[in-house]
Protein backbone atom coordinates (compact mmCIF):
# COMPACT_ATOMS: atom_id res chain seq x y z
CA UNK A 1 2.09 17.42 -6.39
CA UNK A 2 -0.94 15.61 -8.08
CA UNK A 3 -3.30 18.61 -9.86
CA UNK A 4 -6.90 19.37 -7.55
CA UNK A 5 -8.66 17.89 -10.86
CA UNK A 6 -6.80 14.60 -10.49
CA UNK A 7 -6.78 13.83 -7.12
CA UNK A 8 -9.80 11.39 -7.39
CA UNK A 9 -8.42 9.28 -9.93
CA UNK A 10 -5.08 8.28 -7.70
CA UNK A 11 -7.03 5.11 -6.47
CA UNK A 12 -8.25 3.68 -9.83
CA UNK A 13 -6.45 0.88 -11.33
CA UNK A 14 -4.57 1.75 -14.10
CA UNK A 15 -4.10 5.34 -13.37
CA UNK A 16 -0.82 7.12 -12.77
CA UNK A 17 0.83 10.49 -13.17
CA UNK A 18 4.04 9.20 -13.97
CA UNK A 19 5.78 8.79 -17.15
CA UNK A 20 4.43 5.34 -19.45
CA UNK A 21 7.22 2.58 -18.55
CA UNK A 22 9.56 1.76 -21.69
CA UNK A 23 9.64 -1.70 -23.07
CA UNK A 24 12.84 -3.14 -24.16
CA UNK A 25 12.97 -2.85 -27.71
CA UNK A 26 13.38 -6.53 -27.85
CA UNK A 27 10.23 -7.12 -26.40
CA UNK A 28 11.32 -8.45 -23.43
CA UNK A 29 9.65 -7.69 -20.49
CA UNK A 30 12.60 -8.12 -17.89
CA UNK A 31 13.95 -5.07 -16.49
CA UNK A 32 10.65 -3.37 -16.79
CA UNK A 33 10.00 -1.11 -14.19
CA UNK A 34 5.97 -1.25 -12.30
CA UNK A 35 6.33 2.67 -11.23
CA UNK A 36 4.17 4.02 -13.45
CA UNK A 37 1.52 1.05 -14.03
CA UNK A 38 -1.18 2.52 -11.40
CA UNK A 39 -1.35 -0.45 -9.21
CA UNK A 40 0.45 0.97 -6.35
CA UNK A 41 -2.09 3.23 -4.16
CA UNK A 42 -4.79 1.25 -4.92
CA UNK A 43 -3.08 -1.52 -3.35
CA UNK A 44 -1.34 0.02 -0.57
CA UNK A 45 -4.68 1.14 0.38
CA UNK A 46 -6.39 -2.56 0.05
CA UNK A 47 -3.42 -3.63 2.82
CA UNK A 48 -4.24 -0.69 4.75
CA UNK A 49 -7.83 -1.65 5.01
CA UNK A 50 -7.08 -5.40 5.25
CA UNK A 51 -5.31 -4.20 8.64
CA UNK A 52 -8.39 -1.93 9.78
CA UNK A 53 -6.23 1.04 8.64
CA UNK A 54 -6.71 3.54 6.31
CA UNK A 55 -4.79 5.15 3.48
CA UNK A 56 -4.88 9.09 2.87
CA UNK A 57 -3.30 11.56 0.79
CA UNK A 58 -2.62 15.55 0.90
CA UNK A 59 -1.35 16.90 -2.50
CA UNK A 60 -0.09 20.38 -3.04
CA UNK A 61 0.18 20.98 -7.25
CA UNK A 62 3.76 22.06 -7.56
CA UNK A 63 5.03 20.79 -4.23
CA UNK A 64 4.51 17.33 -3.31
CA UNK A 65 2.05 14.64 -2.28
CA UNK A 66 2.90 13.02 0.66
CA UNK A 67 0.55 9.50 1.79
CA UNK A 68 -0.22 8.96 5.42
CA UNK A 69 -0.65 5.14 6.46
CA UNK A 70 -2.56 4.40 9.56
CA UNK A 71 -2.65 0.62 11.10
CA UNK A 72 -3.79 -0.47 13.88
CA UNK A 73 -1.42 -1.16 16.74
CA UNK A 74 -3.32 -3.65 19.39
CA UNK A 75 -2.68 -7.39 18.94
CA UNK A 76 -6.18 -7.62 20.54
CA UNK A 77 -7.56 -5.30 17.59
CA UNK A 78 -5.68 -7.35 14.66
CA UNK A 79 -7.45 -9.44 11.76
CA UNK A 80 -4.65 -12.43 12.25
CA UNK A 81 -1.53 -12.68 14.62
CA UNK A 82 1.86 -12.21 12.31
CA UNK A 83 4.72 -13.51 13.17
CA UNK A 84 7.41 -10.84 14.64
CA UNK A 85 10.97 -11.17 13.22
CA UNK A 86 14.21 -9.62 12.95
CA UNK A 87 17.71 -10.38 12.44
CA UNK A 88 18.35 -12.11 15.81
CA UNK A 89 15.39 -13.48 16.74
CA UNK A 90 11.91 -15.50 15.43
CA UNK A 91 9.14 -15.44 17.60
CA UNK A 92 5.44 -15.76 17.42
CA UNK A 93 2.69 -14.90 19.72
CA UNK A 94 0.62 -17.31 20.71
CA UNK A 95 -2.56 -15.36 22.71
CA UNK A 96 -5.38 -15.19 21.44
CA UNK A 97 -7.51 -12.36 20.70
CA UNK A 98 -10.51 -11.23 19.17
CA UNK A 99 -10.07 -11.98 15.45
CA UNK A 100 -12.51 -13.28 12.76
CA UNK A 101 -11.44 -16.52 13.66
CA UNK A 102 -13.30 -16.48 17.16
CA UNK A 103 -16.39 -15.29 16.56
């Protein structure tokens, strides 16, 4: 788990608690891994929001951290309509709801 005195720094950019990625000693960038960039929570919690969820974390220092991701369910309640897909079928809704779109 993340240390108490760290746990306010998980959403900035550019922050992380894991390891700095290695460069290829060639200099080239493929291959590289992100982990380790700090770009992940902060963005997993700007999709979160972006779908009138939210983002939260419980850390216990030697442990683990685990991240809880609430969105909201209701087509009524959504930003935009997505489509719905799997293996088998496409479909896409077509009602229409109370997005920003209507108002």
């Amino acid at each position: 788990g993340v240390p108490r005195s760290k746990i306010s720094q998980l959403f900035h950019y550019m922050y992380s608690t894991a390891p700095k990625p290695q460069l290829d000693s060639g200099g080239d960038a493929k291959g590289t891994p992100i982990a380790g960039l700090g770009y992940g929570l902060p963005i997993a919690r700007l999709y979160a929001k972006y779908f009138q969820g939210s983002l939260a974390l419980a850390s216990v220092e030697g442990l683990g951290t685990w991240a809880y991701i609430s969105i909201k369910a209701e087509p009524a309640n959504a930003s935009e309509f997505l489509p719905v897909s799997s293996k088998l079928r496409y479909s896409y809704t077509t009602k229409k709801g109370s997005d920003w779109t209507s108002h």
